[in-house]
PDB file of N, CA and C in Angstrom:
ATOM      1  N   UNK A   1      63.434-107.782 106.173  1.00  0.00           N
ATOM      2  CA  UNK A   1      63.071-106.471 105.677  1.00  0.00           C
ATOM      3  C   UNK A   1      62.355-106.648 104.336  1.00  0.00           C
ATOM      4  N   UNK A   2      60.864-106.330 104.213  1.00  0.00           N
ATOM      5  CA  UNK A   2      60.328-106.053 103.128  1.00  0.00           C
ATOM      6  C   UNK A   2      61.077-105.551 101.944  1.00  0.00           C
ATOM      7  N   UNK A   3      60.732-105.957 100.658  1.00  0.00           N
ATOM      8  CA  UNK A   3      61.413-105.158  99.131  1.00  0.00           C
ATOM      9  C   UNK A   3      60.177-104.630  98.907  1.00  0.00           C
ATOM     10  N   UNK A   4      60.545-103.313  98.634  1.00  0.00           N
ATOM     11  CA  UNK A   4      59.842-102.269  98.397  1.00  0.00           C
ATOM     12  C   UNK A   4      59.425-102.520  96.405  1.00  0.00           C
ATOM     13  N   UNK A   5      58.623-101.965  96.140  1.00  0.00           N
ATOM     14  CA  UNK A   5      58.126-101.985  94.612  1.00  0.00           C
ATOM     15  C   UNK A   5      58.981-101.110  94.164  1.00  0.00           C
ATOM     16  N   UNK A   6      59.367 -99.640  94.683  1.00  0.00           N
ATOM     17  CA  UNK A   6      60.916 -99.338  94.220  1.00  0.00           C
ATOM     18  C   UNK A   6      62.042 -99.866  94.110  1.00  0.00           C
ATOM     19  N   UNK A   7      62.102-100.920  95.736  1.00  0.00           N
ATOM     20  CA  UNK A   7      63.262-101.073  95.158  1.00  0.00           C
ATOM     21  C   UNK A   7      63.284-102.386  94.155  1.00  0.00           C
ATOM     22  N   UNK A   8      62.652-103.169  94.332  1.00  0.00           N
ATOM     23  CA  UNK A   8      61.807-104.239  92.493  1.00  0.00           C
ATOM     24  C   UNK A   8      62.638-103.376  91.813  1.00  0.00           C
ATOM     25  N   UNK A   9      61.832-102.213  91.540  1.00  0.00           N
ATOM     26  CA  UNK A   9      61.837-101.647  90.215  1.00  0.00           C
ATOM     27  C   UNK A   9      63.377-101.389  89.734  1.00  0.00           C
ATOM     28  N   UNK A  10      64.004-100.851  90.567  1.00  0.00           N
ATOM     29  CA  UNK A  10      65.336-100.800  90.356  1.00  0.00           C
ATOM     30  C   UNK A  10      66.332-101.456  90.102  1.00  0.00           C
ATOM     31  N   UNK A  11      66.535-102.840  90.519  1.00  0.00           N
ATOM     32  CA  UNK A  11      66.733-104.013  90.332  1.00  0.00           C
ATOM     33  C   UNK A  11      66.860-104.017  89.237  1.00  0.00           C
ATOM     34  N   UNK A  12      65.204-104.510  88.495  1.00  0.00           N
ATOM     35  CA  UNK A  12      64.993-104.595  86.842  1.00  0.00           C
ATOM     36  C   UNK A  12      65.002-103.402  86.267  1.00  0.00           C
ATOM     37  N   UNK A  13      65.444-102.183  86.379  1.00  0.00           N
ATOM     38  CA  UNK A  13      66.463-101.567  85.228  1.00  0.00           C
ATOM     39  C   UNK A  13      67.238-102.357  86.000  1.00  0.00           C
ATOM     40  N   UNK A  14      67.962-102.352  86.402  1.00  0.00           N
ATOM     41  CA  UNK A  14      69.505-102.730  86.188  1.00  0.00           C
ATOM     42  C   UNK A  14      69.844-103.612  86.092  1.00  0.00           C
ATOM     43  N   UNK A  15      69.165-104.916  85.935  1.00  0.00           N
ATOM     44  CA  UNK A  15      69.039-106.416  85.517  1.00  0.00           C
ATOM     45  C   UNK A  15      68.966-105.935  83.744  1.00  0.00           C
ATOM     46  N   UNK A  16      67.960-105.318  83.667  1.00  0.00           N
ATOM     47  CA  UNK A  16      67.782-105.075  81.854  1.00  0.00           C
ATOM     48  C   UNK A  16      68.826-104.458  80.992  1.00  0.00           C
ATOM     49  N   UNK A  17      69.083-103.183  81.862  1.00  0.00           N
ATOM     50  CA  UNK A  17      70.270-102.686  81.586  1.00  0.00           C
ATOM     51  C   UNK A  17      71.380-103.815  81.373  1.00  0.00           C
ATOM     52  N   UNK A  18      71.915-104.513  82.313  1.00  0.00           N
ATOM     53  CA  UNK A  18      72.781-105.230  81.849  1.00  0.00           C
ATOM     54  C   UNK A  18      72.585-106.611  80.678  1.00  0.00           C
ATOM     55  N   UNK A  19      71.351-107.045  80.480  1.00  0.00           N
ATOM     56  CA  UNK A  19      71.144-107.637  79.228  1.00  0.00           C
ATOM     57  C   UNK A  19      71.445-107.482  78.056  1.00  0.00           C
ATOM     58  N   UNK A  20      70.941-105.793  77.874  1.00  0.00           N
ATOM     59  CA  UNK A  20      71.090-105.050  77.388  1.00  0.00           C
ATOM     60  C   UNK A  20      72.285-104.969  76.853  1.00  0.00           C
ATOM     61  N   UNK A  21      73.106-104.733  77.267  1.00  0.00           N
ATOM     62  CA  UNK A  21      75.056-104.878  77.724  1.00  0.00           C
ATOM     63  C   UNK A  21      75.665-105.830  76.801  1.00  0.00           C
ATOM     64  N   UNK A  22      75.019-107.490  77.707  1.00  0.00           N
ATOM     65  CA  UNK A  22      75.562-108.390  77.450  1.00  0.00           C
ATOM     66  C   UNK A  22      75.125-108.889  75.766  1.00  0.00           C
ATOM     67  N   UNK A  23      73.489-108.632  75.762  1.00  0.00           N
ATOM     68  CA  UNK A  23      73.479-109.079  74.444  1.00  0.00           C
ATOM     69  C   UNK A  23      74.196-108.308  73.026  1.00  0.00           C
ATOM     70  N   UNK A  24      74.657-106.848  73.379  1.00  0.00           N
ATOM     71  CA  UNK A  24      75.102-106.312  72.849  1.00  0.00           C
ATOM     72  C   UNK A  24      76.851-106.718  72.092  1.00  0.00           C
ATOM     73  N   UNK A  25      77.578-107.080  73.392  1.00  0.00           N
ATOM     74  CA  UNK A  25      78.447-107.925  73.430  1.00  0.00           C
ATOM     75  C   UNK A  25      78.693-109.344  72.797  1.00  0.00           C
ATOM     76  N   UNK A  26      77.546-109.813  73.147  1.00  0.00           N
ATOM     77  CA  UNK A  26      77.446-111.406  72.310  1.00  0.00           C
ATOM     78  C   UNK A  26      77.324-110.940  71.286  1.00  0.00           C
ATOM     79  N   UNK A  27      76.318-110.134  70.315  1.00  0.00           N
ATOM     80  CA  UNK A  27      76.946-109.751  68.668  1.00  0.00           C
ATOM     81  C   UNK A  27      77.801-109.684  68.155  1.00  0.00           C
ATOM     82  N   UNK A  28      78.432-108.458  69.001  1.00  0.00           N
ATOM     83  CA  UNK A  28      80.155-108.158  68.784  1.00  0.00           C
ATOM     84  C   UNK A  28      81.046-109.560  69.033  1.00  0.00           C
ATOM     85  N   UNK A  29      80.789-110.040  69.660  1.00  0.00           N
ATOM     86  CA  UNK A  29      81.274-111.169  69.948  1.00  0.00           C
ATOM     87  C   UNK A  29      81.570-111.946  68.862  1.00  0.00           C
ATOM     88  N   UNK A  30      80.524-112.713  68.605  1.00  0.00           N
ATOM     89  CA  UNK A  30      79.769-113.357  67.140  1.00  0.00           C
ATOM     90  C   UNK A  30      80.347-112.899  65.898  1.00  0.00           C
ATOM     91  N   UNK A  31      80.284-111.556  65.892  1.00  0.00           N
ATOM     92  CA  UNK A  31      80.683-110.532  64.510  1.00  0.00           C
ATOM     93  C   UNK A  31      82.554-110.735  64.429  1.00  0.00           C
ATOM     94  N   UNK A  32      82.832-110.903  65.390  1.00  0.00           N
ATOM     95  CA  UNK A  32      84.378-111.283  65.521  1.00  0.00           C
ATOM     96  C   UNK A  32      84.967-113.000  65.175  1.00  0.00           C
ATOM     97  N   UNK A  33      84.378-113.773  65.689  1.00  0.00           N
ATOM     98  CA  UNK A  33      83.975-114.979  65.037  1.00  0.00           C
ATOM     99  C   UNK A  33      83.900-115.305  63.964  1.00  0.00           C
ATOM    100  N   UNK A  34      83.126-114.744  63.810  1.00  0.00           N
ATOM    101  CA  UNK A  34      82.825-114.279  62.061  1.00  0.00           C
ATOM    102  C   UNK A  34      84.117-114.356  61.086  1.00  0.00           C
ATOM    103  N   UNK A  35      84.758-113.022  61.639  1.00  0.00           N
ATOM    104  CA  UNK A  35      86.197-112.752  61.010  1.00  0.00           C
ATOM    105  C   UNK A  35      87.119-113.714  61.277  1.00  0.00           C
ATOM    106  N   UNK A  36      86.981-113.939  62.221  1.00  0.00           N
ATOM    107  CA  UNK A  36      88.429-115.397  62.411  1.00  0.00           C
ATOM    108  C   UNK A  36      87.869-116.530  61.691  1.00  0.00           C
ATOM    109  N   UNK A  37      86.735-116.015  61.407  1.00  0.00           N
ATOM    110  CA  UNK A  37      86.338-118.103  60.621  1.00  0.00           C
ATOM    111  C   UNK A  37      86.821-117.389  59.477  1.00  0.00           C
ATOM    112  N   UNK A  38      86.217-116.270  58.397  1.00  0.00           N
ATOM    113  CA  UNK A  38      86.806-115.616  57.436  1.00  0.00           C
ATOM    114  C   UNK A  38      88.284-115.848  56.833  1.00  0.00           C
ATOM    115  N   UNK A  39      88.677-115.637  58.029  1.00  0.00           N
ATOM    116  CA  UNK A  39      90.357-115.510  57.831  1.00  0.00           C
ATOM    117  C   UNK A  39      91.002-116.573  57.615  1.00  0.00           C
ATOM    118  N   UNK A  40      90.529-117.871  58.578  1.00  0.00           N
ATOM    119  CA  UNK A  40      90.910-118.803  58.269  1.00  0.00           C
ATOM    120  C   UNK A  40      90.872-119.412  57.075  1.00  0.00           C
ATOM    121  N   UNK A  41      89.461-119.273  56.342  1.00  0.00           N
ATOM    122  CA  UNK A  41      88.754-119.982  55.291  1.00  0.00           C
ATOM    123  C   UNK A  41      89.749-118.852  53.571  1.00  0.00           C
ATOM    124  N   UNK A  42      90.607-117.715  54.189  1.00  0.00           N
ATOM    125  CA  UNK A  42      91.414-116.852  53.346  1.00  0.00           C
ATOM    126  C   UNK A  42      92.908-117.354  53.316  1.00  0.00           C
ATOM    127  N   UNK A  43      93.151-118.041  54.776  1.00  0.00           N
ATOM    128  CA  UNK A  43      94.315-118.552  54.615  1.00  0.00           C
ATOM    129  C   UNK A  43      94.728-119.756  54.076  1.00  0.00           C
ATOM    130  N   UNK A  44      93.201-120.559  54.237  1.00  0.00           N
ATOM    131  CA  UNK A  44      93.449-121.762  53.558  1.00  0.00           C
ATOM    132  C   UNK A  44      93.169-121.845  52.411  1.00  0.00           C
ATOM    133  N   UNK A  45      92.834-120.445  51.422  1.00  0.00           N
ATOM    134  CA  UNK A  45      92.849-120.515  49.967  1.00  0.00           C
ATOM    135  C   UNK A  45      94.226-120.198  49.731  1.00  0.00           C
ATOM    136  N   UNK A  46      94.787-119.449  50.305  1.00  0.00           N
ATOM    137  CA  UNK A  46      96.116-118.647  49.969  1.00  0.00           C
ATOM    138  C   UNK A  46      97.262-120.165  49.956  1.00  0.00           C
ATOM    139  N   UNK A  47      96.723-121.210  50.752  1.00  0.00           N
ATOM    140  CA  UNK A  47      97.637-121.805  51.310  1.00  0.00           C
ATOM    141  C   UNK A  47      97.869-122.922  49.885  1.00  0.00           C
ATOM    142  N   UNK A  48      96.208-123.411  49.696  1.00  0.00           N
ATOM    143  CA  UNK A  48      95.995-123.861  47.913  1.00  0.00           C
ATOM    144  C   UNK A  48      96.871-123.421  46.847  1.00  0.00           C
ATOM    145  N   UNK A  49      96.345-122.159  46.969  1.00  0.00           N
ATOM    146  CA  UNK A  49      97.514-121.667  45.958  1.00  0.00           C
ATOM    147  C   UNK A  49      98.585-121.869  45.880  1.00  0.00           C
ATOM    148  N   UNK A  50      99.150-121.210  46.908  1.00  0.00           N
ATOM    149  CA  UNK A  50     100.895-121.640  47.231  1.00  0.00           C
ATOM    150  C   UNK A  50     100.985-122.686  47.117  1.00  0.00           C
ATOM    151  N   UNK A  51     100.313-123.961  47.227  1.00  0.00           N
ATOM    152  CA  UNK A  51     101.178-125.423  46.878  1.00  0.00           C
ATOM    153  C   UNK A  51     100.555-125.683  45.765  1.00  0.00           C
ATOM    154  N   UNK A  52     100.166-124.856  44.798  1.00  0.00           N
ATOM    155  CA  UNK A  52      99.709-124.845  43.330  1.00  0.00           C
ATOM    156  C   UNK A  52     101.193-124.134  42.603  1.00  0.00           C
ATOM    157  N   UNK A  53     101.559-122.995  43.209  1.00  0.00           N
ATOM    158  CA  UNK A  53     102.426-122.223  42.771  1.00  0.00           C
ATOM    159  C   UNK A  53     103.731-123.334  43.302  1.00  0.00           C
ATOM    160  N   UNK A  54     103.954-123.830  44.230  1.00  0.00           N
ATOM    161  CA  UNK A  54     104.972-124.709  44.384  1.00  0.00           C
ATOM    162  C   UNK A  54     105.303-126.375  43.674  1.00  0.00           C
ATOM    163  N   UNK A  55     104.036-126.548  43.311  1.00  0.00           N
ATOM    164  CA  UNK A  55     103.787-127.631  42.572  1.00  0.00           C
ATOM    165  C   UNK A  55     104.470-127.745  41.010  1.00  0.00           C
ATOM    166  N   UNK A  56     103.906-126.206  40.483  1.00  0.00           N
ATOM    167  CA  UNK A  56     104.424-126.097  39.243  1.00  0.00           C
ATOM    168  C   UNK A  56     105.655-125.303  39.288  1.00  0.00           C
ATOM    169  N   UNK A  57     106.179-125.160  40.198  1.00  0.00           N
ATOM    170  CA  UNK A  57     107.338-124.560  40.011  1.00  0.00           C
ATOM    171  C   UNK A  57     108.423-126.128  40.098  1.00  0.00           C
ATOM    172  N   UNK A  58     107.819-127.163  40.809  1.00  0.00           N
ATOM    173  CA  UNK A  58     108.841-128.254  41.091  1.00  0.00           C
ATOM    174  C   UNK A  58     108.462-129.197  40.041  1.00  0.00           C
ATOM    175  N   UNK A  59     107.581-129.012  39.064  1.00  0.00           N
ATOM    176  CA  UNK A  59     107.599-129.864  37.818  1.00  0.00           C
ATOM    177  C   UNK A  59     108.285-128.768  37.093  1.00  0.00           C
ATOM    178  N   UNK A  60     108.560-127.598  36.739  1.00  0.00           N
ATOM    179  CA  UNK A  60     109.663-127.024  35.813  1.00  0.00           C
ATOM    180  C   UNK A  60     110.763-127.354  36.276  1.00  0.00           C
ATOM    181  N   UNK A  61     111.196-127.413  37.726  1.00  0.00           N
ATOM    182  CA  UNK A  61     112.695-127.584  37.951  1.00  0.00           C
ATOM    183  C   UNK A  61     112.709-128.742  37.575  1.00  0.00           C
ATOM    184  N   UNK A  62     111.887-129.886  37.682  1.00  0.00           N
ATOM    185  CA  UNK A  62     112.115-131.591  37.407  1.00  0.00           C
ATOM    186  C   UNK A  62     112.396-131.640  35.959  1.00  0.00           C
ATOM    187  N   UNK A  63     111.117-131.095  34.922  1.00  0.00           N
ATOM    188  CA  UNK A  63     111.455-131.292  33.661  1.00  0.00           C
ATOM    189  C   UNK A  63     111.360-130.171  32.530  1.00  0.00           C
ATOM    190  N   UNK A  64     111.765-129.063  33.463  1.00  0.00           N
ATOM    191  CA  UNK A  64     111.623-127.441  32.340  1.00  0.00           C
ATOM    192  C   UNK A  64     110.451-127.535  31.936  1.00  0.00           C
ATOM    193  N   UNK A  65     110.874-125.873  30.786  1.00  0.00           N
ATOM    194  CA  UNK A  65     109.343-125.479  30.718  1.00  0.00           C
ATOM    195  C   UNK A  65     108.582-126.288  29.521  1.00  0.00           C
ATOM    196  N   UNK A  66     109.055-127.374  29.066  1.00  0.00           N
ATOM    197  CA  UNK A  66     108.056-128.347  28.201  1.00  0.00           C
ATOM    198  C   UNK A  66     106.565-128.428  29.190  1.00  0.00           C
ATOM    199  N   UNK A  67     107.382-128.700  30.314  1.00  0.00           N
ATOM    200  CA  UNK A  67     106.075-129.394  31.060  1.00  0.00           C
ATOM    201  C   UNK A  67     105.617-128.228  32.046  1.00  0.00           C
ATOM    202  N   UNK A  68     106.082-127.230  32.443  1.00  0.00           N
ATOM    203  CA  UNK A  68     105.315-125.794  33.206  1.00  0.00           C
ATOM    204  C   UNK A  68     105.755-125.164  32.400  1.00  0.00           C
ATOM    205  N   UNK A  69     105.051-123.574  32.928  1.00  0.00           N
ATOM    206  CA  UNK A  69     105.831-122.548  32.588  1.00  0.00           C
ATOM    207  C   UNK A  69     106.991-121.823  33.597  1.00  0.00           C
ATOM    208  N   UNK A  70     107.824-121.030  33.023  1.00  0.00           N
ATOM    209  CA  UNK A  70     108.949-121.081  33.765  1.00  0.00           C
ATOM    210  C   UNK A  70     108.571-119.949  35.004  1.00  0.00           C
ATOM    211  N   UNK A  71     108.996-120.081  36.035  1.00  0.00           N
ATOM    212  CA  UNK A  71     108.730-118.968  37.373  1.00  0.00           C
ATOM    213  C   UNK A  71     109.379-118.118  36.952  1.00  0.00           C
ATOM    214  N   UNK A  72     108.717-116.928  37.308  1.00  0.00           N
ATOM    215  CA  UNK A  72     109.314-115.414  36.918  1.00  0.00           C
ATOM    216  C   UNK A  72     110.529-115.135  37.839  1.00  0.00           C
ATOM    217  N   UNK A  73     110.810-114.280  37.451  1.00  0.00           N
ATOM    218  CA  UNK A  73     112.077-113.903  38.642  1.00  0.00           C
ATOM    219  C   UNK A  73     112.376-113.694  39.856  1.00  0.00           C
ATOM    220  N   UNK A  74     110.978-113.041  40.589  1.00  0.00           N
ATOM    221  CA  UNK A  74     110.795-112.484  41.525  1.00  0.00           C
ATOM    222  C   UNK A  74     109.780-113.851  42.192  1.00  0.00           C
ATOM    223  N   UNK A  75     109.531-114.136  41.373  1.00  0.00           N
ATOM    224  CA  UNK A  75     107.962-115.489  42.306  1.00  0.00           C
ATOM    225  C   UNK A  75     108.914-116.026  43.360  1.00  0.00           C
ATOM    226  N   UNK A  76     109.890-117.188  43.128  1.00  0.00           N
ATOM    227  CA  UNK A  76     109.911-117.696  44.459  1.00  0.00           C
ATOM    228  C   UNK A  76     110.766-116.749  45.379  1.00  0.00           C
ATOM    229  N   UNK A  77     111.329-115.573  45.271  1.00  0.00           N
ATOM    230  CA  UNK A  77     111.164-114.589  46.623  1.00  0.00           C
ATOM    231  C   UNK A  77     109.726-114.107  47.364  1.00  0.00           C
ATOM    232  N   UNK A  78     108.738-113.906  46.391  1.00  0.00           N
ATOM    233  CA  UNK A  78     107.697-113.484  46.823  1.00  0.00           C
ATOM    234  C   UNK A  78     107.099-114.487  47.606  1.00  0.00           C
ATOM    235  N   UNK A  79     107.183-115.807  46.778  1.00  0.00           N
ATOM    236  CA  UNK A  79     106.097-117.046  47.308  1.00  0.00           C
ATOM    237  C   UNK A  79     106.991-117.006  49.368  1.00  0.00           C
ATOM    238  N   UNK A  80     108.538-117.158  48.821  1.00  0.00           N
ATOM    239  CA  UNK A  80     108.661-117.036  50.356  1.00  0.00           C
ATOM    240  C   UNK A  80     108.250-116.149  51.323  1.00  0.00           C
ATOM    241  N   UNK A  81     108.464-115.093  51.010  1.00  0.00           N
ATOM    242  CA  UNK A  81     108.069-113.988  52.028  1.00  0.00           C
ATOM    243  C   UNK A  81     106.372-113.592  52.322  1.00  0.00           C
ATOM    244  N   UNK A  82     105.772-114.709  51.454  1.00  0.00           N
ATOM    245  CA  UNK A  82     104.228-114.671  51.707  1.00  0.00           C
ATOM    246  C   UNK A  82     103.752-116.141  52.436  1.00  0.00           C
ATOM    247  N   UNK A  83     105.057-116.599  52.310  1.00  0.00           N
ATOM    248  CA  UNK A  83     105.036-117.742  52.975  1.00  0.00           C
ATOM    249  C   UNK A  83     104.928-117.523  54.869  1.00  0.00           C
ATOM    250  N   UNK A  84     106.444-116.884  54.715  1.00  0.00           N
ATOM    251  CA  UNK A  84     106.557-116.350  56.258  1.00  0.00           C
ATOM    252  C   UNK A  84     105.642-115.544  56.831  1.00  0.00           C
ATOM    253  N   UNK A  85     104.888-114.467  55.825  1.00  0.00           N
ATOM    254  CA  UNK A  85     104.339-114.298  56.535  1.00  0.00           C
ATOM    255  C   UNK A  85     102.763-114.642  56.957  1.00  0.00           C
ATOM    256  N   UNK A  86     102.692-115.686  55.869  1.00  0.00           N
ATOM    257  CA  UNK A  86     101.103-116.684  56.921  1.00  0.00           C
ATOM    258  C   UNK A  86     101.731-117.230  57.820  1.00  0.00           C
ATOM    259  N   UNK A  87     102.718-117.681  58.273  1.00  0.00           N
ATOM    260  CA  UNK A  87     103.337-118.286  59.321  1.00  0.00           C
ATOM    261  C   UNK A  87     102.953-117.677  60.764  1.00  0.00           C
ATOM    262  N   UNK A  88     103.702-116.370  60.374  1.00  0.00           N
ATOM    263  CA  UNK A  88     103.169-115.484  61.640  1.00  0.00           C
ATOM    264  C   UNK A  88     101.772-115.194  62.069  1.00  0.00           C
ATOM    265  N   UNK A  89     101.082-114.805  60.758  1.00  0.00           N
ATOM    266  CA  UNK A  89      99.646-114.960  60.808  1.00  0.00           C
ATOM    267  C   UNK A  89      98.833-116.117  61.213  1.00  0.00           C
ATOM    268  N   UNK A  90      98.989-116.809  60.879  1.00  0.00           N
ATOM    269  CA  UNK A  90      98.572-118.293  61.519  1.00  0.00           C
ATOM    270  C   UNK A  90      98.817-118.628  63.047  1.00  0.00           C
ATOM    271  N   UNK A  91      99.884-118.313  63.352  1.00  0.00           N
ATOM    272  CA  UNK A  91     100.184-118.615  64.938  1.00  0.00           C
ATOM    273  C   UNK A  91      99.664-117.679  65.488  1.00  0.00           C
ATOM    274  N   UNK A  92      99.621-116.531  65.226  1.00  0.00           N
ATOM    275  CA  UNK A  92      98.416-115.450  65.948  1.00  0.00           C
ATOM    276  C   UNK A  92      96.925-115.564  66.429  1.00  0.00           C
ATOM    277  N   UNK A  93      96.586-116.505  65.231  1.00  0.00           N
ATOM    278  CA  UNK A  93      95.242-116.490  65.104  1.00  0.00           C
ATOM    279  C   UNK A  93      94.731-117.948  65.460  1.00  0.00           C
ATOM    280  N   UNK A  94      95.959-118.790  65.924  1.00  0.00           N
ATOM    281  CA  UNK A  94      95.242-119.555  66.257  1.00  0.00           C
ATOM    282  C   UNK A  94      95.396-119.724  67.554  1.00  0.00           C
ATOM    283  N   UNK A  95      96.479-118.907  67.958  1.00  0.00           N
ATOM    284  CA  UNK A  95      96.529-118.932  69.624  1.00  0.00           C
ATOM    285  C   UNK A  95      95.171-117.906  69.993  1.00  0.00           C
ATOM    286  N   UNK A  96      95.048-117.394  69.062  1.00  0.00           N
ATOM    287  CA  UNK A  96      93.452-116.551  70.035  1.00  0.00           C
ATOM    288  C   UNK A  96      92.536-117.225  70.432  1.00  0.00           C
ATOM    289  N   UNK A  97      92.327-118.251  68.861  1.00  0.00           N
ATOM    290  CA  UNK A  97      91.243-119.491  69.271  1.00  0.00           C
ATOM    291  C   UNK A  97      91.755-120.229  69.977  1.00  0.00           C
ATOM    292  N   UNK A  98      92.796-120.371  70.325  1.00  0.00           N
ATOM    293  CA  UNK A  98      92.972-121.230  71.261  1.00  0.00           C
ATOM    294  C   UNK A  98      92.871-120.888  72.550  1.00  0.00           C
ATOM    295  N   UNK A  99      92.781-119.503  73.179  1.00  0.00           N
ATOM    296  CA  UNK A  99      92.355-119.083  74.498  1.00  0.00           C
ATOM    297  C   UNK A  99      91.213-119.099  74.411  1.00  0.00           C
ATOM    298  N   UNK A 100      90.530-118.250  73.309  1.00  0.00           N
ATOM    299  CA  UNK A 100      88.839-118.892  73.216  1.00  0.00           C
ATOM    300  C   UNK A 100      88.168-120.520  73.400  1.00  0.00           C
ATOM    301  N   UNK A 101      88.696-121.293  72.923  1.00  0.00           N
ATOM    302  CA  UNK A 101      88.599-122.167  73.894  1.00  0.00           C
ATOM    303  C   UNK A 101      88.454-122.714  75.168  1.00  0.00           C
ATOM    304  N   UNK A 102      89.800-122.690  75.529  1.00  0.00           N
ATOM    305  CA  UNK A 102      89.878-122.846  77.217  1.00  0.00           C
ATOM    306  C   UNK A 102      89.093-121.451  77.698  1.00  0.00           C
ATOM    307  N   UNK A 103      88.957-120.853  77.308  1.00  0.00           N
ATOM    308  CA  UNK A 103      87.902-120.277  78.169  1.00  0.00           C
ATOM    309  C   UNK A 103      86.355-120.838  77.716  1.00  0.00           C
ATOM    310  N   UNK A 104      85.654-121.316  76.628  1.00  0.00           N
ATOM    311  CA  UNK A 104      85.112-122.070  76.874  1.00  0.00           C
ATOM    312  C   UNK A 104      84.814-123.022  77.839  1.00  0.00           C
ATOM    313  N   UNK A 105      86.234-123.970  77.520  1.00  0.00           N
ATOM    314  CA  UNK A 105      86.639-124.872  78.576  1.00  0.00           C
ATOM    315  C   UNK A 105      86.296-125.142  80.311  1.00  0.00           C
ATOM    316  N   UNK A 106      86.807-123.662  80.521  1.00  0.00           N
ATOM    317  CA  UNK A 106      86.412-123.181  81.602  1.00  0.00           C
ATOM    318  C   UNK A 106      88.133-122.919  82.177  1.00  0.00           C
ATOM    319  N   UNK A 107      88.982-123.066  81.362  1.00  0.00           N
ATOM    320  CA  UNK A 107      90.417-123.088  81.852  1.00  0.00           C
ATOM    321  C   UNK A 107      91.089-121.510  82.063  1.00  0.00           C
ATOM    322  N   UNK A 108      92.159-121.524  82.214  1.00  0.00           N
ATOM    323  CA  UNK A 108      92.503-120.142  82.273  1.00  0.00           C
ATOM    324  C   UNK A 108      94.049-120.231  81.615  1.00  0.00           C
ATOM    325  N   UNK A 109      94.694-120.990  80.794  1.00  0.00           N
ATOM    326  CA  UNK A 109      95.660-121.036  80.110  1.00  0.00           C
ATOM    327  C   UNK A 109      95.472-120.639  78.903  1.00  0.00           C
ATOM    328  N   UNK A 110      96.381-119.783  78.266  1.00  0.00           N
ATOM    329  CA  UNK A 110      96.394-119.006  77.044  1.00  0.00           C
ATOM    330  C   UNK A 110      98.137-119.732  76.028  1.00  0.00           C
TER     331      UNK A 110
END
């Protein structure tokens, strides 16, 4: 059976149309990427810090505040509970990349 120049035509909208779609998607895509590289590159300053803030907190306990200054009252509650929670944050975000991957991959395990 002959293809008609209509029906061609129809086809390509709807071949374009979905380009259309997809390339739209790959931005968004990309633009999300984006943020998880972001985040990472936020957690691993946060993470600096904290073993800056833990560093000098374990040369005051070793030799007082001659040699640091002394941790405030509240720091090592805070340092923990900002601790825990990159913990959680971290395993979130890297199990995403990590399905992004295997789907790279071509796998289907998450």
């Amino acid at each position: 059976m002959p293809t008609t120049d209509e029906t061609m035509h129809s086809e390509h909208l709807s071949q374009a149309q979905d380009h259309f779609r997809w390339r739209r998607e790959h931005l968004e895509a990309l633009a999300t990427l984006k943020r998880a590289e972001a985040a990472l590159m936020l957690h691993e300053a946060r993470i600096v810090g904290h073993e800056a803030e833990i560093a000098r907190h374990e040369e005051q306990i070793a030799h007082g505040t001659a040699h640091a200054a002394a941790v405030d009252a509240g720091d090592h509650a805070r340092m923990a509970h900002d601790h825990a929670h990159g913990a959680e944050h971290h395993v979130g975000l890297l199990q995403a990349i990590k399905a992004v991957a295997a789907q790279l991959d071509g796998e289907t395990r998450t």
